[in-house]
Protein backbone atom coordinates (compact mmCIF):
# COMPACT_ATOMS: atom_id res chain seq x y z
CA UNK A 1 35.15 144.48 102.93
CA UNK A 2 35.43 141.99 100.23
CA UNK A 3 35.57 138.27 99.76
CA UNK A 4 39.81 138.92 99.39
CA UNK A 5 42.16 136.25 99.06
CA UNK A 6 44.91 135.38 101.07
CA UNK A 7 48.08 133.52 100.34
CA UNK A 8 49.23 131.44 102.85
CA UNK A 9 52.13 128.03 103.06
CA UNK A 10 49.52 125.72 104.27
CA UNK A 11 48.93 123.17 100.89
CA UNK A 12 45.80 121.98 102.12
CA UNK A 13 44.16 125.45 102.29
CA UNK A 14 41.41 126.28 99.45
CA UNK A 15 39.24 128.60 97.83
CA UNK A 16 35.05 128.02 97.87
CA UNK A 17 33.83 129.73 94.64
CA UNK A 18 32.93 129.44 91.00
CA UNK A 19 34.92 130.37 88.01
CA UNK A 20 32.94 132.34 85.39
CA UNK A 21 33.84 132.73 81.50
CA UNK A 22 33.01 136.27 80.90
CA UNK A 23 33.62 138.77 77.95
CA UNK A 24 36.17 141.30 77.62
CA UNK A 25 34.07 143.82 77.65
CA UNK A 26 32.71 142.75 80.91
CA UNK A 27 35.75 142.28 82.29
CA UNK A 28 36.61 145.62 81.46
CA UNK A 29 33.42 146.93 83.54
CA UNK A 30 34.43 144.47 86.95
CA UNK A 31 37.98 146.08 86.43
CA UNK A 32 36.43 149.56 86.89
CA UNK A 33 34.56 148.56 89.54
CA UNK A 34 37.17 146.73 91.35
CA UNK A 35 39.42 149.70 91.10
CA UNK A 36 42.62 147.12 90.11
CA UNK A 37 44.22 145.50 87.27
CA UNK A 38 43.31 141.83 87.41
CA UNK A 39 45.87 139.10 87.11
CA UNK A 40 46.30 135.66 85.90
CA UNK A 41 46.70 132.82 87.62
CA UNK A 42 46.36 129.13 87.35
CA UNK A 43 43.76 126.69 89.55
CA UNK A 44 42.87 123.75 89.89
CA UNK A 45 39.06 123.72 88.83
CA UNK A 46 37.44 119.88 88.88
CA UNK A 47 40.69 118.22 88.65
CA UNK A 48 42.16 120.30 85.96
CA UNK A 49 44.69 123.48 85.77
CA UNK A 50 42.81 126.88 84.36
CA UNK A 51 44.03 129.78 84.08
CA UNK A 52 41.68 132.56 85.88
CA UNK A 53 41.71 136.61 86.39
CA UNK A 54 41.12 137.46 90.11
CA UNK A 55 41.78 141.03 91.74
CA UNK A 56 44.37 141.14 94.44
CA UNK A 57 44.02 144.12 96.69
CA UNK A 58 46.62 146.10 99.18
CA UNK A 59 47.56 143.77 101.76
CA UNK A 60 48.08 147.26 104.24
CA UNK A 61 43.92 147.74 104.81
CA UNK A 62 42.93 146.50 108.18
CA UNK A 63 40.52 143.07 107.85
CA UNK A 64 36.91 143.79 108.92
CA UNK A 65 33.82 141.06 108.67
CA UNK A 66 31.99 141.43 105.60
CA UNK A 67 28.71 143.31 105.96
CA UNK A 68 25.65 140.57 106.49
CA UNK A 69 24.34 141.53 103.40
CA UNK A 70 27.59 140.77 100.88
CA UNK A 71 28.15 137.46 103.11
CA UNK A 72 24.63 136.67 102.13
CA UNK A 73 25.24 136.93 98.74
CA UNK A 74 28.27 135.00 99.21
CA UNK A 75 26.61 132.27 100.46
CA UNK A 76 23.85 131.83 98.73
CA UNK A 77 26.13 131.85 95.48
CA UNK A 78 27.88 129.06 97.00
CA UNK A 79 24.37 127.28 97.32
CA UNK A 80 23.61 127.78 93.76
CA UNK A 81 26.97 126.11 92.58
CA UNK A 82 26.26 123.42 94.66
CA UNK A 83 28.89 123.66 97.96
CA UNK A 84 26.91 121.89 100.92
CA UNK A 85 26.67 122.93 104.14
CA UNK A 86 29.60 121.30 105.35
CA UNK A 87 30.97 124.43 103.23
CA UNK A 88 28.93 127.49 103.78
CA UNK A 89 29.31 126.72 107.53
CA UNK A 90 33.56 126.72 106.97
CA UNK A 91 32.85 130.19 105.36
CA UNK A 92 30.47 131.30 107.89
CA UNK A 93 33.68 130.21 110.68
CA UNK A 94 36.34 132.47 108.56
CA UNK A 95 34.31 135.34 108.18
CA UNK A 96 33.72 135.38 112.09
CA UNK A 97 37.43 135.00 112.04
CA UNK A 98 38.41 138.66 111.36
């Protein structure tokens, strides 16, 4: 289980994260890792439109919770971005979700 995306046709939906500017090289690493070909898109980031690489995966695998240990690490990189509580409790909710 990952921290996937999913599109749905509610406008008011978003995505808790960070964007990171990383080399090609390293992207060329997270892209053997992830087992995919990234693709761009463009988000809103503080206001503004950016384009960003993310890593959509087959939409046919079954949705599980993430393991306690990856949500951990989800979380506490939320933390370190600066997302309150009022955030990493609405993540906490989804993941409980699946």
């Amino acid at each position: 289980m990952a921290a996937n995306l999913r599109k749905t046709t509610n406008p008011q939906d978003i995505i808790y994260g960070a964007i990171y500017l990383i080399s090609n090289s390293k992207l060329c690493v997270l892209t053997d890792y992830e087992h995919v070909e990234p693709q761009s898109v463009m988000v809103e980031s503080e206001g503004k439109q950016v384009s960003a690489n993310i890593y959509i995966f087959s939409t046919n695998r079954t949705p599980a919770k993430p393991p306690p240990a990856y949500l951990n690490t989800l979380l506490d990189g939320l933390r370190q971005h600066g997302y309150g509580e009022d955030v990493i409790e609405e993540v906490k909710r989804i993941s409980e979700q699946v």
